[in-house]
N, C-alpha and C. Protein backbone atom coordinates (compact mmCIF):
# COMPACT_ATOMS: atom_id res chain seq x y z
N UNK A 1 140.86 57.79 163.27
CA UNK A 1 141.53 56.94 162.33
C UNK A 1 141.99 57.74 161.12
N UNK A 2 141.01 58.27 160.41
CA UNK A 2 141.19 59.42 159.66
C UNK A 2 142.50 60.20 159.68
N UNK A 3 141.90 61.24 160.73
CA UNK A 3 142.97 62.11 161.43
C UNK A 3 144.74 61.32 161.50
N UNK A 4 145.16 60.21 161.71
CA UNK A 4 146.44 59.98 161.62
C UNK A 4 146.84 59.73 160.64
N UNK A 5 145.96 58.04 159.53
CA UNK A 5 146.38 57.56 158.91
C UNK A 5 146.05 58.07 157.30
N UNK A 6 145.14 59.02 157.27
CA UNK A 6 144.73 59.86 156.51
C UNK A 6 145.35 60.80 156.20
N UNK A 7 145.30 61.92 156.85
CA UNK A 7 146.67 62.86 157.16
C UNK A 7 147.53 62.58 157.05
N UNK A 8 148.39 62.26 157.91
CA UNK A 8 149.05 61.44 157.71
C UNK A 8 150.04 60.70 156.54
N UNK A 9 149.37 59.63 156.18
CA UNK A 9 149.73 59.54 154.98
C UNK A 9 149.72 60.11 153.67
N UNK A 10 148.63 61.27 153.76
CA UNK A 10 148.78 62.20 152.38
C UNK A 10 150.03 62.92 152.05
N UNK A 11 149.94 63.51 153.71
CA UNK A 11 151.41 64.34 153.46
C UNK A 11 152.74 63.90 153.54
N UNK A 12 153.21 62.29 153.86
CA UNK A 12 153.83 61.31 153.95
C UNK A 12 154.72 61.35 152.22
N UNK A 13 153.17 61.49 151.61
CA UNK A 13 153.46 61.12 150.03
C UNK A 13 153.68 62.16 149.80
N UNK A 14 152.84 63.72 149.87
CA UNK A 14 153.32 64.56 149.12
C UNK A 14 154.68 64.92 149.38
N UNK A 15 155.31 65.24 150.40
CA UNK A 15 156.83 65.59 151.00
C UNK A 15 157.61 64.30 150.23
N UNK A 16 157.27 63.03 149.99
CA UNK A 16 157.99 61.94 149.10
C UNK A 16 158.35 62.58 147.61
N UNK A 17 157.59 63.68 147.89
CA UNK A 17 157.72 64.01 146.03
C UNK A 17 158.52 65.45 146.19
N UNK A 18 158.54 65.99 147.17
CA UNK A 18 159.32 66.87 148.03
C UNK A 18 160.61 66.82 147.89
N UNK A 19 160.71 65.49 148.59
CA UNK A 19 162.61 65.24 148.99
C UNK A 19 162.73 63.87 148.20
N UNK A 20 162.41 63.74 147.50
CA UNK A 20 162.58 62.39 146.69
C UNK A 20 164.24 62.94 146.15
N UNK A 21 164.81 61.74 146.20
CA UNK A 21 166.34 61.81 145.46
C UNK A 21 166.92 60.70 144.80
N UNK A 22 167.16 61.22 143.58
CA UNK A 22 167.31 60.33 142.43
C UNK A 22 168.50 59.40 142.90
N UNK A 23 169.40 59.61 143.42
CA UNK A 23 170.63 58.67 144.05
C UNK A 23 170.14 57.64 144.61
N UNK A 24 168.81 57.68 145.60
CA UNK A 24 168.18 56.69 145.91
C UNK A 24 167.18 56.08 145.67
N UNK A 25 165.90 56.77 144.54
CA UNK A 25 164.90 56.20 144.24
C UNK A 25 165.16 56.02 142.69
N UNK A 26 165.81 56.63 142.04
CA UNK A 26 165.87 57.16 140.96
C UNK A 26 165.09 57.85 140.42
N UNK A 27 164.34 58.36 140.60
CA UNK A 27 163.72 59.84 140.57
C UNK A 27 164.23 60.75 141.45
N UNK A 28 164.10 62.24 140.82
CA UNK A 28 164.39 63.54 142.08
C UNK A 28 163.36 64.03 141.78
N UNK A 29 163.21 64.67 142.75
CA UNK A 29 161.80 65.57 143.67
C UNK A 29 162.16 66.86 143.34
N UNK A 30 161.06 67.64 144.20
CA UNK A 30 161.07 69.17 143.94
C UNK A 30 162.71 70.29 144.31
N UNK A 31 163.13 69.33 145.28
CA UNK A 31 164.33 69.70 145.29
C UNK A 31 165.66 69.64 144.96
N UNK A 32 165.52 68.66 143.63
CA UNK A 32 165.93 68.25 142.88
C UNK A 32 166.08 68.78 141.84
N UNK A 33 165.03 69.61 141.23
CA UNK A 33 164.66 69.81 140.13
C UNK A 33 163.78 69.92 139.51
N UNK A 34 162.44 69.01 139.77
CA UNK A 34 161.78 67.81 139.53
C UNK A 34 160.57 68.84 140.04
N UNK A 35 159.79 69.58 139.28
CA UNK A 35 158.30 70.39 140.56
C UNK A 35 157.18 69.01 139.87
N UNK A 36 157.57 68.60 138.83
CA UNK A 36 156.71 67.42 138.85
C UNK A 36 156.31 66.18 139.28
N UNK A 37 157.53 65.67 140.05
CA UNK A 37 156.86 64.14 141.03
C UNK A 37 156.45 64.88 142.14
N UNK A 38 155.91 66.23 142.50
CA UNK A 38 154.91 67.05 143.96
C UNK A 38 153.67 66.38 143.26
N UNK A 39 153.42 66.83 141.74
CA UNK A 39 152.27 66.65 140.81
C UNK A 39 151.56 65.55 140.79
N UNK A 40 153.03 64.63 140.65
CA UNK A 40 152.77 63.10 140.47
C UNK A 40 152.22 62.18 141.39
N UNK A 41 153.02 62.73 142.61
CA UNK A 41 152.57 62.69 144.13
C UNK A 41 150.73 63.17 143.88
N UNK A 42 151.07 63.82 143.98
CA UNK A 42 149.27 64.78 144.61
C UNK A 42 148.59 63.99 143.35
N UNK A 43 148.47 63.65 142.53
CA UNK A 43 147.54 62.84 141.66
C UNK A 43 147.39 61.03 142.46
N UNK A 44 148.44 60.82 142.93
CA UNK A 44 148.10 59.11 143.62
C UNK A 44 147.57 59.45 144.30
N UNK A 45 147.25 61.10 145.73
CA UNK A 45 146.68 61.07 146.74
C UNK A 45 145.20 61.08 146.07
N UNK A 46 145.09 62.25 145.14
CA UNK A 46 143.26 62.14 144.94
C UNK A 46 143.07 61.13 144.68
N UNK A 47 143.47 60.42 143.19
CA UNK A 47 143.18 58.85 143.40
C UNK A 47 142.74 57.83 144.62
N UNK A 48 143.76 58.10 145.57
CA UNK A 48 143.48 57.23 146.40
C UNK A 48 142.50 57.40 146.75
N UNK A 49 142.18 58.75 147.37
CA UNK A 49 140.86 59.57 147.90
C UNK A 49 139.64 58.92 147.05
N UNK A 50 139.71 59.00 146.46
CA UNK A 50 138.40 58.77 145.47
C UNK A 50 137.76 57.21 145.42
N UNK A 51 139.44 56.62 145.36
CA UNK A 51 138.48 54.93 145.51
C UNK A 51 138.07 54.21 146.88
N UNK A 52 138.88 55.51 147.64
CA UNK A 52 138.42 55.01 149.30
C UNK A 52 137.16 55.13 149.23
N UNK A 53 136.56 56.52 148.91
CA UNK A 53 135.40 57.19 148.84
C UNK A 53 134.38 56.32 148.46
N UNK A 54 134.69 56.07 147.01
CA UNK A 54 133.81 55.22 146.10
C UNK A 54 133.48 53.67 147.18
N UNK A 55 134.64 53.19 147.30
CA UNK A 55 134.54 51.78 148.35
C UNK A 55 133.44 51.93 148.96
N UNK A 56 134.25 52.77 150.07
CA UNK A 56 133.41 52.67 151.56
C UNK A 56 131.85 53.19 151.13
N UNK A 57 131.17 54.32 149.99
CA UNK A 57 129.99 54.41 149.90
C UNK A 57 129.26 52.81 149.50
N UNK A 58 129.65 52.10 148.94
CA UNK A 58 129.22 50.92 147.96
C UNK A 58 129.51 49.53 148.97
N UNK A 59 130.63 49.91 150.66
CA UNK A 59 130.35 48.49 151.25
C UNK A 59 128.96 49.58 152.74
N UNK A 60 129.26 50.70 152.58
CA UNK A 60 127.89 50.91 153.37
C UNK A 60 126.55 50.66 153.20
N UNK A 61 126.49 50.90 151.73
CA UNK A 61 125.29 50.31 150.78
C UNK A 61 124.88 48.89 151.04
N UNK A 62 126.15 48.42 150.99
CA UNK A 62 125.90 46.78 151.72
C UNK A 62 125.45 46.63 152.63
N UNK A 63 125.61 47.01 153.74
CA UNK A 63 125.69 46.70 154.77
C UNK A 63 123.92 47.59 155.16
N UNK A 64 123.95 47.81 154.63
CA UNK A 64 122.76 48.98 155.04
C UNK A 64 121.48 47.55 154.58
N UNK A 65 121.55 47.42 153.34
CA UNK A 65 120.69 46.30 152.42
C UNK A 65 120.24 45.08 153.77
N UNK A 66 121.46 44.78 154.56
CA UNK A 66 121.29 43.25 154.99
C UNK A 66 120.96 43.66 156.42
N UNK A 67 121.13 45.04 156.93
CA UNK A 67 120.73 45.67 158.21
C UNK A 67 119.64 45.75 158.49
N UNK A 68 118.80 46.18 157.44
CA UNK A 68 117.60 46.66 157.26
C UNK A 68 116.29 45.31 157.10
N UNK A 69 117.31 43.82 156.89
CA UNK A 69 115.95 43.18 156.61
C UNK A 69 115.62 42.66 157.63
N UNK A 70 114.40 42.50 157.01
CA UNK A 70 112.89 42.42 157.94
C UNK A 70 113.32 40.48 158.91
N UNK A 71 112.88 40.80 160.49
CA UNK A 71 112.96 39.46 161.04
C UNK A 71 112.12 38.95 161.99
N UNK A 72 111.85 38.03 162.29
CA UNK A 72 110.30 38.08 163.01
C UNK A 72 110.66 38.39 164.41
N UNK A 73 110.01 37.98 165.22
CA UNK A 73 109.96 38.63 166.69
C UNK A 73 110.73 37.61 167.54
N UNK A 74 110.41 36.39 167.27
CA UNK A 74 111.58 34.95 167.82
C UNK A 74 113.18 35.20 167.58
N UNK A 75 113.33 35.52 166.02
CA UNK A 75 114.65 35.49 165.79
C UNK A 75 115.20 36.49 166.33
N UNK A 76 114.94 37.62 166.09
CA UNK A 76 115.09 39.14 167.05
C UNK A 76 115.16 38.67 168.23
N UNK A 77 114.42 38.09 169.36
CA UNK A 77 114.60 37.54 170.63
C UNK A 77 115.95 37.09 170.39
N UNK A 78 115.95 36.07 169.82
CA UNK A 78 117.14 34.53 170.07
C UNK A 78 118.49 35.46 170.15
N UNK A 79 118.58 36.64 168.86
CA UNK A 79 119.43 37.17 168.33
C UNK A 79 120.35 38.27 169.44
N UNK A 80 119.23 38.70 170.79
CA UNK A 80 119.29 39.74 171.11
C UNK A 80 119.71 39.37 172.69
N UNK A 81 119.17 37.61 172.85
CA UNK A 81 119.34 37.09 174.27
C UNK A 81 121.21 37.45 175.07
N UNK A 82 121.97 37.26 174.24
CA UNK A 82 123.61 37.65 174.63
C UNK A 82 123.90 38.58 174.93
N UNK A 83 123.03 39.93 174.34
CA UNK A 83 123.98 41.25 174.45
C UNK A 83 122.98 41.52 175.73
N UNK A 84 124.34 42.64 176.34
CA UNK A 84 124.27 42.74 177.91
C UNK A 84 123.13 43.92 177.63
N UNK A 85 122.27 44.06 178.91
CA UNK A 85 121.15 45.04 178.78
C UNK A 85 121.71 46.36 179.22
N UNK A 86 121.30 47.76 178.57
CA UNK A 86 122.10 48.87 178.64
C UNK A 86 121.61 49.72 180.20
N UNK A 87 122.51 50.14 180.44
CA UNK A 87 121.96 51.23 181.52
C UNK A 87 123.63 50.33 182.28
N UNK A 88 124.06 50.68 183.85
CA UNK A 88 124.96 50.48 184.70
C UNK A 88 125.17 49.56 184.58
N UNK A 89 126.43 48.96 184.68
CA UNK A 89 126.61 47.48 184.98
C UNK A 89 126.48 46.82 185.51
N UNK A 90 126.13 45.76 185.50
CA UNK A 90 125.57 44.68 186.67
C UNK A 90 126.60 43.75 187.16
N UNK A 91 127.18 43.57 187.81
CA UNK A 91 127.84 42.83 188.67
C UNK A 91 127.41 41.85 189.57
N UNK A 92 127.70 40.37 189.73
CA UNK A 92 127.12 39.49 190.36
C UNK A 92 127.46 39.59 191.64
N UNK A 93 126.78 39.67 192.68
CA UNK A 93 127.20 39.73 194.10
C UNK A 93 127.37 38.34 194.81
N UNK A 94 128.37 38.06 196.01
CA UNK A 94 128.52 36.82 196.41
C UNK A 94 127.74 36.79 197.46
């Protein structure tokens, strides 16, 4: 996931600040003139980076909190009766 949309989109943005052209965005880019919307660019990517970062540590935290609590041995049963048992698949024979 990473690998495409990560990638991906970093360098999506930085090359935006690349070939950006003022005729059409109204800003120009590095080839323009402009070595500062590369700058401007690469500052939204760390940003972004950082509040992904920050997020995803703080909904794992979550998720970790409500994973972890304690359940008795019934509810664990009841909870556990649906999921298929691991090892080969079982197939019903006629």
């Amino acid at each position: 996931m990473f690998g495409v949309h990560g990638i991906g989109g970093m360098t999506g943005t930085l090359l935006c600040g690349v070939f950006a052209t003022a005729s059409i965005g109204g800003t120009a880019g590095l080839f323009e003139g402009h070595p500062q919307q590369v700058l401007i660019q690469l500052y939204g990517v760390a940003i972004t980076l950082v509040w992904s970062a920050g997020v995803t540590y703080i909904l794992l935290k979550l998720v970790s909190v409500f994973r972890a609590a304690p359940s008795s041995p019934g509810t664990r049963a009841r909870r556990t009766r649906y999921l298929p048992a691991r090892g080969p698949a079982v197939t019903p024979s006629n």
